[in-house]
PDB file of N, CA and C in Angstrom:
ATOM      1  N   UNK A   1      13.790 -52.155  12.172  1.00  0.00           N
ATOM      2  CA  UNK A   1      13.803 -50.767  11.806  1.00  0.00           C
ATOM      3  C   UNK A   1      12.898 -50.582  10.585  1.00  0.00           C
ATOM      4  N   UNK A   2      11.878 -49.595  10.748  1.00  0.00           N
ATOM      5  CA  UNK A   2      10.941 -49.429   9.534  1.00  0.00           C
ATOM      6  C   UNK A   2      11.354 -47.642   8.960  1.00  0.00           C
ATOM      7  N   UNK A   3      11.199 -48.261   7.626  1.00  0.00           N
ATOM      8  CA  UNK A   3      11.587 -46.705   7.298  1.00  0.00           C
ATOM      9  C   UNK A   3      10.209 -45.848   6.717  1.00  0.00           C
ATOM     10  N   UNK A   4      10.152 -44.861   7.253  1.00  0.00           N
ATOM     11  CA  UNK A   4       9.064 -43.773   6.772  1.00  0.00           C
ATOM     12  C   UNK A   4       9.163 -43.390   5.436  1.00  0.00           C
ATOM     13  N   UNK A   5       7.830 -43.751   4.505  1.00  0.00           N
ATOM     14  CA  UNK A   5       8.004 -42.982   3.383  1.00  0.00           C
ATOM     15  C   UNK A   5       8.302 -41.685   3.356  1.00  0.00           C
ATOM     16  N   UNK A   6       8.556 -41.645   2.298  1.00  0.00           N
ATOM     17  CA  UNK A   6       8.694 -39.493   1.764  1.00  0.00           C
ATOM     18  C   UNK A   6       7.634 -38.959   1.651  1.00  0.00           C
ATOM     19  N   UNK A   7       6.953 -38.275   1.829  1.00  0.00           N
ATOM     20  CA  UNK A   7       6.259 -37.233   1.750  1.00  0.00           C
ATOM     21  C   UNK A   7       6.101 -36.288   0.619  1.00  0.00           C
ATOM     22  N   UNK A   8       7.515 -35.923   0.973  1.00  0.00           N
ATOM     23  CA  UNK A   8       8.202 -34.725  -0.083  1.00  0.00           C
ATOM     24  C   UNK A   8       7.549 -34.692  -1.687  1.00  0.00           C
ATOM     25  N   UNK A   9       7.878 -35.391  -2.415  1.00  0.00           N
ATOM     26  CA  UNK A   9       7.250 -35.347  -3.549  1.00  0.00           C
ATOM     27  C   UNK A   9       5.693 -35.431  -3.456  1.00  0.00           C
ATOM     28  N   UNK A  10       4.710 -35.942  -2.852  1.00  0.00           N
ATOM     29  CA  UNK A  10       3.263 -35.818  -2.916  1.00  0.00           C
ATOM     30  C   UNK A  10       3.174 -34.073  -2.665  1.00  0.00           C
ATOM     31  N   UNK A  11       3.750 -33.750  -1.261  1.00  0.00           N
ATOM     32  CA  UNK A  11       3.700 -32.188  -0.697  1.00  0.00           C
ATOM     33  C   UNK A  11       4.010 -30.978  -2.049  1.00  0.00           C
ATOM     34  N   UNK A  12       4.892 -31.249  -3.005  1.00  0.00           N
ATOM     35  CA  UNK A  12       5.303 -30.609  -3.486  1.00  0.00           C
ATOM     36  C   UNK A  12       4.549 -30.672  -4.866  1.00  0.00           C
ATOM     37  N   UNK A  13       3.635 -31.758  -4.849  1.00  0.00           N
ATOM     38  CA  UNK A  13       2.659 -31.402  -6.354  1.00  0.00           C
ATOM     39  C   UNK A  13       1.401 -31.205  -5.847  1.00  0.00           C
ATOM     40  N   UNK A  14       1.136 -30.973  -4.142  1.00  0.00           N
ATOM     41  CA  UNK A  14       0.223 -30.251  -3.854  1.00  0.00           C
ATOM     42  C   UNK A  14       0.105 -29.202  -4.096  1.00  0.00           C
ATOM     43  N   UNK A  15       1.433 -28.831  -3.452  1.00  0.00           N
ATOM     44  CA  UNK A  15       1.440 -27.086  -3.458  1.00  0.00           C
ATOM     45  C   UNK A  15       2.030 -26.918  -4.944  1.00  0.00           C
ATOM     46  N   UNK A  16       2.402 -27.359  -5.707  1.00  0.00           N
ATOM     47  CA  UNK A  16       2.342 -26.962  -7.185  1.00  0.00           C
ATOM     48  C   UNK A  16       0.849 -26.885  -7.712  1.00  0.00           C
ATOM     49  N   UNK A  17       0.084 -27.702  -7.826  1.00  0.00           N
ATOM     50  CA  UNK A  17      -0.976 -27.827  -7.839  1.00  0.00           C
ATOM     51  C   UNK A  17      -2.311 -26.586  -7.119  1.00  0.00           C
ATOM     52  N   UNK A  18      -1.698 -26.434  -6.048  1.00  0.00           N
ATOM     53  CA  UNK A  18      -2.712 -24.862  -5.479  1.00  0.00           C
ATOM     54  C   UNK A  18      -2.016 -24.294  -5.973  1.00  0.00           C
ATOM     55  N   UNK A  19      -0.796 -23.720  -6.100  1.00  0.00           N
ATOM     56  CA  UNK A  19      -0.516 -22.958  -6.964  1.00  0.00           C
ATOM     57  C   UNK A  19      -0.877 -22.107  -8.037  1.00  0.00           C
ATOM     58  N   UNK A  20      -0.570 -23.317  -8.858  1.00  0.00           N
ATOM     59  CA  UNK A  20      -1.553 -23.338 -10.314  1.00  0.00           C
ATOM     60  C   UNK A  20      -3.212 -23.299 -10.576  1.00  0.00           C
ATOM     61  N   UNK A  21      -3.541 -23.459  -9.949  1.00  0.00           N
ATOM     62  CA  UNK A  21      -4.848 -23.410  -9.469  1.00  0.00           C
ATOM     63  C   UNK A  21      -5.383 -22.164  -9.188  1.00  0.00           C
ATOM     64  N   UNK A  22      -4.712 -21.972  -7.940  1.00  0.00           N
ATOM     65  CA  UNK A  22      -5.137 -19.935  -7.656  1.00  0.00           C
ATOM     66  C   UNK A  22      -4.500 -19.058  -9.130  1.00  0.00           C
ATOM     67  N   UNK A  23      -3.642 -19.356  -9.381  1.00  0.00           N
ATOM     68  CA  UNK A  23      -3.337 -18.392 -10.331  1.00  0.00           C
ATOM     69  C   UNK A  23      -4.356 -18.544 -11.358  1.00  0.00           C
ATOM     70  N   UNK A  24      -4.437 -19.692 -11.776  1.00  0.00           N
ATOM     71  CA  UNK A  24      -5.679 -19.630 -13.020  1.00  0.00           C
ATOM     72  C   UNK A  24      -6.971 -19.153 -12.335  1.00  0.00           C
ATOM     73  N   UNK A  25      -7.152 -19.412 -11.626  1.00  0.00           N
ATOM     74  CA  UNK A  25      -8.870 -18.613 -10.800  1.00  0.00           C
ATOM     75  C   UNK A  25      -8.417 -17.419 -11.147  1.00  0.00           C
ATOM     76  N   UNK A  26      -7.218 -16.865 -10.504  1.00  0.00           N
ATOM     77  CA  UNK A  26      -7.122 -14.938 -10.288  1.00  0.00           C
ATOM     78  C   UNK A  26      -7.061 -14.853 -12.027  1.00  0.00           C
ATOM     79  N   UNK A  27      -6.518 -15.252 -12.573  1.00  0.00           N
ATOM     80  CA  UNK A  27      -6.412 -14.894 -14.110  1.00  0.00           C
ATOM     81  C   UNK A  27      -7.546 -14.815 -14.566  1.00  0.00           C
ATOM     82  N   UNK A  28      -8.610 -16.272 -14.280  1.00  0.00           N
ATOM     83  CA  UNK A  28      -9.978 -15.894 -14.950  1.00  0.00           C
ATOM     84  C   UNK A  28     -10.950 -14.716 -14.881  1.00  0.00           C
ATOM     85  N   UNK A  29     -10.700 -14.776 -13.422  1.00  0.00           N
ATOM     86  CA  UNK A  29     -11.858 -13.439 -12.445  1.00  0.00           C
ATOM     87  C   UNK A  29     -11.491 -12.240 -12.508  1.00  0.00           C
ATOM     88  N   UNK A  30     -10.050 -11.770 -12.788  1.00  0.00           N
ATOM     89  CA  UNK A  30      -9.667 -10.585 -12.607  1.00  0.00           C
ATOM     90  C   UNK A  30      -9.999  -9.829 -13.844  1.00  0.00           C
ATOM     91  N   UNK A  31     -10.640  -9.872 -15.053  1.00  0.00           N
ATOM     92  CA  UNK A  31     -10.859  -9.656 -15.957  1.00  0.00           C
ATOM     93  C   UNK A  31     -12.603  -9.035 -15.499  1.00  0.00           C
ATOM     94  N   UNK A  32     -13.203  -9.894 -14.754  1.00  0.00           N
ATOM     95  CA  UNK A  32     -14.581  -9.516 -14.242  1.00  0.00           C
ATOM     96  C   UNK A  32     -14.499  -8.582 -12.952  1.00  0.00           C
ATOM     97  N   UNK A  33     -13.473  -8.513 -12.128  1.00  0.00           N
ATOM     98  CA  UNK A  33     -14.010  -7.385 -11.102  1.00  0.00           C
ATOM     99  C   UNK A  33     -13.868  -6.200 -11.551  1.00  0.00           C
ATOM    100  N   UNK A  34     -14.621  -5.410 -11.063  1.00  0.00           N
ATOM    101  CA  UNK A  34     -14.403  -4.301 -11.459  1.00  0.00           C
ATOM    102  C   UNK A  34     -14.665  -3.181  -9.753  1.00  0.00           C
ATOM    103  N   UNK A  35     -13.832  -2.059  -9.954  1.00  0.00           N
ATOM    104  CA  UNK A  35     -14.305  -0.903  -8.690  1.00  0.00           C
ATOM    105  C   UNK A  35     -15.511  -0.288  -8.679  1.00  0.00           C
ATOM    106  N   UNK A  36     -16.123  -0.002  -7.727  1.00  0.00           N
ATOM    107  CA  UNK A  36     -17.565   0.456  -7.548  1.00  0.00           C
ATOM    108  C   UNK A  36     -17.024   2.252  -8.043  1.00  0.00           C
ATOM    109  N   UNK A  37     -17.739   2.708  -8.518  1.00  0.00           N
ATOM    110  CA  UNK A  37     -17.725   4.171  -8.922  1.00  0.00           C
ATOM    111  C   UNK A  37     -17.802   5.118  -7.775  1.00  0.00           C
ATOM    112  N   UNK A  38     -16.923   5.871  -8.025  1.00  0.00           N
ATOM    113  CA  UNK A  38     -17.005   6.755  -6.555  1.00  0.00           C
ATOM    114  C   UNK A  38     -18.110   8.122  -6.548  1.00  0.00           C
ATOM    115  N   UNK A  39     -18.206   8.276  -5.730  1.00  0.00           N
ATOM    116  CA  UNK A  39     -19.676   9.679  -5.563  1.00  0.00           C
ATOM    117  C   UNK A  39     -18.611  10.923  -5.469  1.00  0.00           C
ATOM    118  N   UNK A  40     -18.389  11.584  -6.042  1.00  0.00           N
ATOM    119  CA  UNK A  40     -18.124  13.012  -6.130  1.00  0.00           C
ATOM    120  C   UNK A  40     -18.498  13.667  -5.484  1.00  0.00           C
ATOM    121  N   UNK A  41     -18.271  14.343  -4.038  1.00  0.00           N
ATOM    122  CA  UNK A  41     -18.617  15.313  -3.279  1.00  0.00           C
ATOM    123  C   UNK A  41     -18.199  16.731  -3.689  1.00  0.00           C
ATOM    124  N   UNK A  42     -19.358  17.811  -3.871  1.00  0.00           N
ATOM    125  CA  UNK A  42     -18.647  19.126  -4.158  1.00  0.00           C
ATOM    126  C   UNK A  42     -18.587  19.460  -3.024  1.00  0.00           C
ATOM    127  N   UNK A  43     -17.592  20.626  -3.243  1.00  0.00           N
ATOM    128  CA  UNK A  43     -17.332  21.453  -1.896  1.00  0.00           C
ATOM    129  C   UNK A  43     -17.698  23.099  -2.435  1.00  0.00           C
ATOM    130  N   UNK A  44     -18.374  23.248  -1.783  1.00  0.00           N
ATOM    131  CA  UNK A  44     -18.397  25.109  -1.888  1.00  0.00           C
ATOM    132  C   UNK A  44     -17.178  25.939  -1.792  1.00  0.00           C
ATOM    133  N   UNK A  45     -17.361  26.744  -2.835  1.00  0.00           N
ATOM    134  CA  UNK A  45     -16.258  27.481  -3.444  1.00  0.00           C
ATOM    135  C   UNK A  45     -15.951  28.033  -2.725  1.00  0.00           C
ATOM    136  N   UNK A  46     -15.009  28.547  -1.739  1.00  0.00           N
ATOM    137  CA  UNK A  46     -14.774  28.693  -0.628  1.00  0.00           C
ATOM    138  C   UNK A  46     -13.358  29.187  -0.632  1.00  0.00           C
ATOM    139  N   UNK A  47     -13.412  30.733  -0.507  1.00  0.00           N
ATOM    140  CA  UNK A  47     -11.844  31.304  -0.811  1.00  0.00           C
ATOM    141  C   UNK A  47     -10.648  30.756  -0.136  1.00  0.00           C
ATOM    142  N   UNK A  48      -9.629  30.538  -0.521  1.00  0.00           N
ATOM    143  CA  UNK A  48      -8.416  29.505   0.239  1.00  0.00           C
ATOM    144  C   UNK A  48      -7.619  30.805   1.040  1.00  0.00           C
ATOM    145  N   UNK A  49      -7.181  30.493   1.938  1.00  0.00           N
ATOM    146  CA  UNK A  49      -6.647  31.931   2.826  1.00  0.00           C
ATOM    147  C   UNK A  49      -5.088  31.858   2.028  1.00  0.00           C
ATOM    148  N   UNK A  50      -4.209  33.019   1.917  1.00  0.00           N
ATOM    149  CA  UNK A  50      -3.341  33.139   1.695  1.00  0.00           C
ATOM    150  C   UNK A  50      -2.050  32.528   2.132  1.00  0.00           C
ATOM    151  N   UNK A  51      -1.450  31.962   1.762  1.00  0.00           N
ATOM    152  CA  UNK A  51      -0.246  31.499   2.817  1.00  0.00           C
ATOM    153  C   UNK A  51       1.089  32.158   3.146  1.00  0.00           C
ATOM    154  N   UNK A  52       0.879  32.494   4.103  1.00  0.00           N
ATOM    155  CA  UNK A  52       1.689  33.326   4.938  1.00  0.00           C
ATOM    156  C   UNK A  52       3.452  33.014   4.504  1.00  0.00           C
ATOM    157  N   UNK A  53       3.641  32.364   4.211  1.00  0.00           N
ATOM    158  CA  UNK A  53       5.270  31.816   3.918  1.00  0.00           C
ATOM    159  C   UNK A  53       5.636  31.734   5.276  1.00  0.00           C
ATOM    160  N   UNK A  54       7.741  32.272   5.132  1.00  0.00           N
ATOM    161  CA  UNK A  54       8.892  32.225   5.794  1.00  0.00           C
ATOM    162  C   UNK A  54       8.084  33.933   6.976  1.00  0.00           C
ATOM    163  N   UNK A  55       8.355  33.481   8.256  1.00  0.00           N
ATOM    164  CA  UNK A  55       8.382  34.913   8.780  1.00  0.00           C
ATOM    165  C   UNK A  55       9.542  34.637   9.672  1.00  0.00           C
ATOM    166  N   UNK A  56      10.214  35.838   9.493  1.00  0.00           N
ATOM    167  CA  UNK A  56      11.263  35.699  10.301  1.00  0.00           C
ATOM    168  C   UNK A  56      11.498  36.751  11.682  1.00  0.00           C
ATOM    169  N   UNK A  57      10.891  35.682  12.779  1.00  0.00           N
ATOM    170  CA  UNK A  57      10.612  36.308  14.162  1.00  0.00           C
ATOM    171  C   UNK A  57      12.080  36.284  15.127  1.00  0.00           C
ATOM    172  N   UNK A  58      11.965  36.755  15.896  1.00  0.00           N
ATOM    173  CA  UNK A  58      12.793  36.567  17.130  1.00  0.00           C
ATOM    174  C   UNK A  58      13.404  35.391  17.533  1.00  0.00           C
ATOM    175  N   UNK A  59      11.932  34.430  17.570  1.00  0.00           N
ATOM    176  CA  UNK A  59      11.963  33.062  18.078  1.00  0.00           C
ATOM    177  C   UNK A  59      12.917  32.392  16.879  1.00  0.00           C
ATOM    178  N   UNK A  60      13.279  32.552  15.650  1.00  0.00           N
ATOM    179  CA  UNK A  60      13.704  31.787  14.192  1.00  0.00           C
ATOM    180  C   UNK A  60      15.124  32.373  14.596  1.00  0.00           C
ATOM    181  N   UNK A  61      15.179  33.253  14.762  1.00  0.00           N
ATOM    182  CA  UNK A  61      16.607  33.651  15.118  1.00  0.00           C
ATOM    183  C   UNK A  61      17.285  32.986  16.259  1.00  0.00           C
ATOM    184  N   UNK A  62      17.140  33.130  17.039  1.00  0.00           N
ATOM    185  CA  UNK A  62      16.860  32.341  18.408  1.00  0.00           C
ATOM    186  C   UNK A  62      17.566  30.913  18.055  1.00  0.00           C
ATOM    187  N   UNK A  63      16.402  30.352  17.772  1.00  0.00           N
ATOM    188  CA  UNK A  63      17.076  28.601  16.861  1.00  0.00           C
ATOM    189  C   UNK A  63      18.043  28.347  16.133  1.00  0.00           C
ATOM    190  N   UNK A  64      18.408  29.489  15.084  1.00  0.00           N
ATOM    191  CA  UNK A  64      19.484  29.256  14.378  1.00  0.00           C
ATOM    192  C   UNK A  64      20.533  29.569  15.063  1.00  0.00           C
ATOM    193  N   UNK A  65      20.483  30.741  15.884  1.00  0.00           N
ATOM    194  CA  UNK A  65      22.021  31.029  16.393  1.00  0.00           C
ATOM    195  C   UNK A  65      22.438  29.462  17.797  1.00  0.00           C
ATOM    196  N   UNK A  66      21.445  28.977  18.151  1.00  0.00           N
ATOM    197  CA  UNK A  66      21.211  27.889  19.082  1.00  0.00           C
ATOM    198  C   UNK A  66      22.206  26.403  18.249  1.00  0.00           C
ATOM    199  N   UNK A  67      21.478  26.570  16.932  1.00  0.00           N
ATOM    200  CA  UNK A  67      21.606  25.121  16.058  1.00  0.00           C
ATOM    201  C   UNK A  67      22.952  24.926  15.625  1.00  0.00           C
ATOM    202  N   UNK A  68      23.730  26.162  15.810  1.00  0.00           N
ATOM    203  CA  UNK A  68      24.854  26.516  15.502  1.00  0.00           C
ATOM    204  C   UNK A  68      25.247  26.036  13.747  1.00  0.00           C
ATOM    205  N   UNK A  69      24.695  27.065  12.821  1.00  0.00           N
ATOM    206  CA  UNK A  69      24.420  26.512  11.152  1.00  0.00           C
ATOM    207  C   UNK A  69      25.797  27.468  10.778  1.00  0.00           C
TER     208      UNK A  69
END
């Protein structure tokens, strides 16, 4: 009967190791990216239509007496 080494501890100071690793990369670099500046599109002044609100039709009545409120 042969017994298989462990693994476990090498695996686990790998991934400690990337770990630590990516985090110090993102720590270094994130200080240097920066967002590209956005372009400002105008829009022509352009009157906004009024908004109509609550109208209370036939059909609104209809629904509520239906919904039983």
């Amino acid at each position: 009967m042969t017994a298989k080494p462990s693994n476990s501890r090498r695996e686990f100071l790998h991934k400690l190791t990337a770990t630590i690793g990516g985090t110090a990369t993102l720590a270094l670099t994130a200080n240097t990216l920066q967002a590209a500046p956005q372009k400002i599109i105008e829009t022509p002044n352009e009157p906004v239509p009024a908004a109509k609100g609550y109208q209370h039709t036939k059909h609104v009545d209809t629904y509520y007496q239906l919904a039983d409120f």
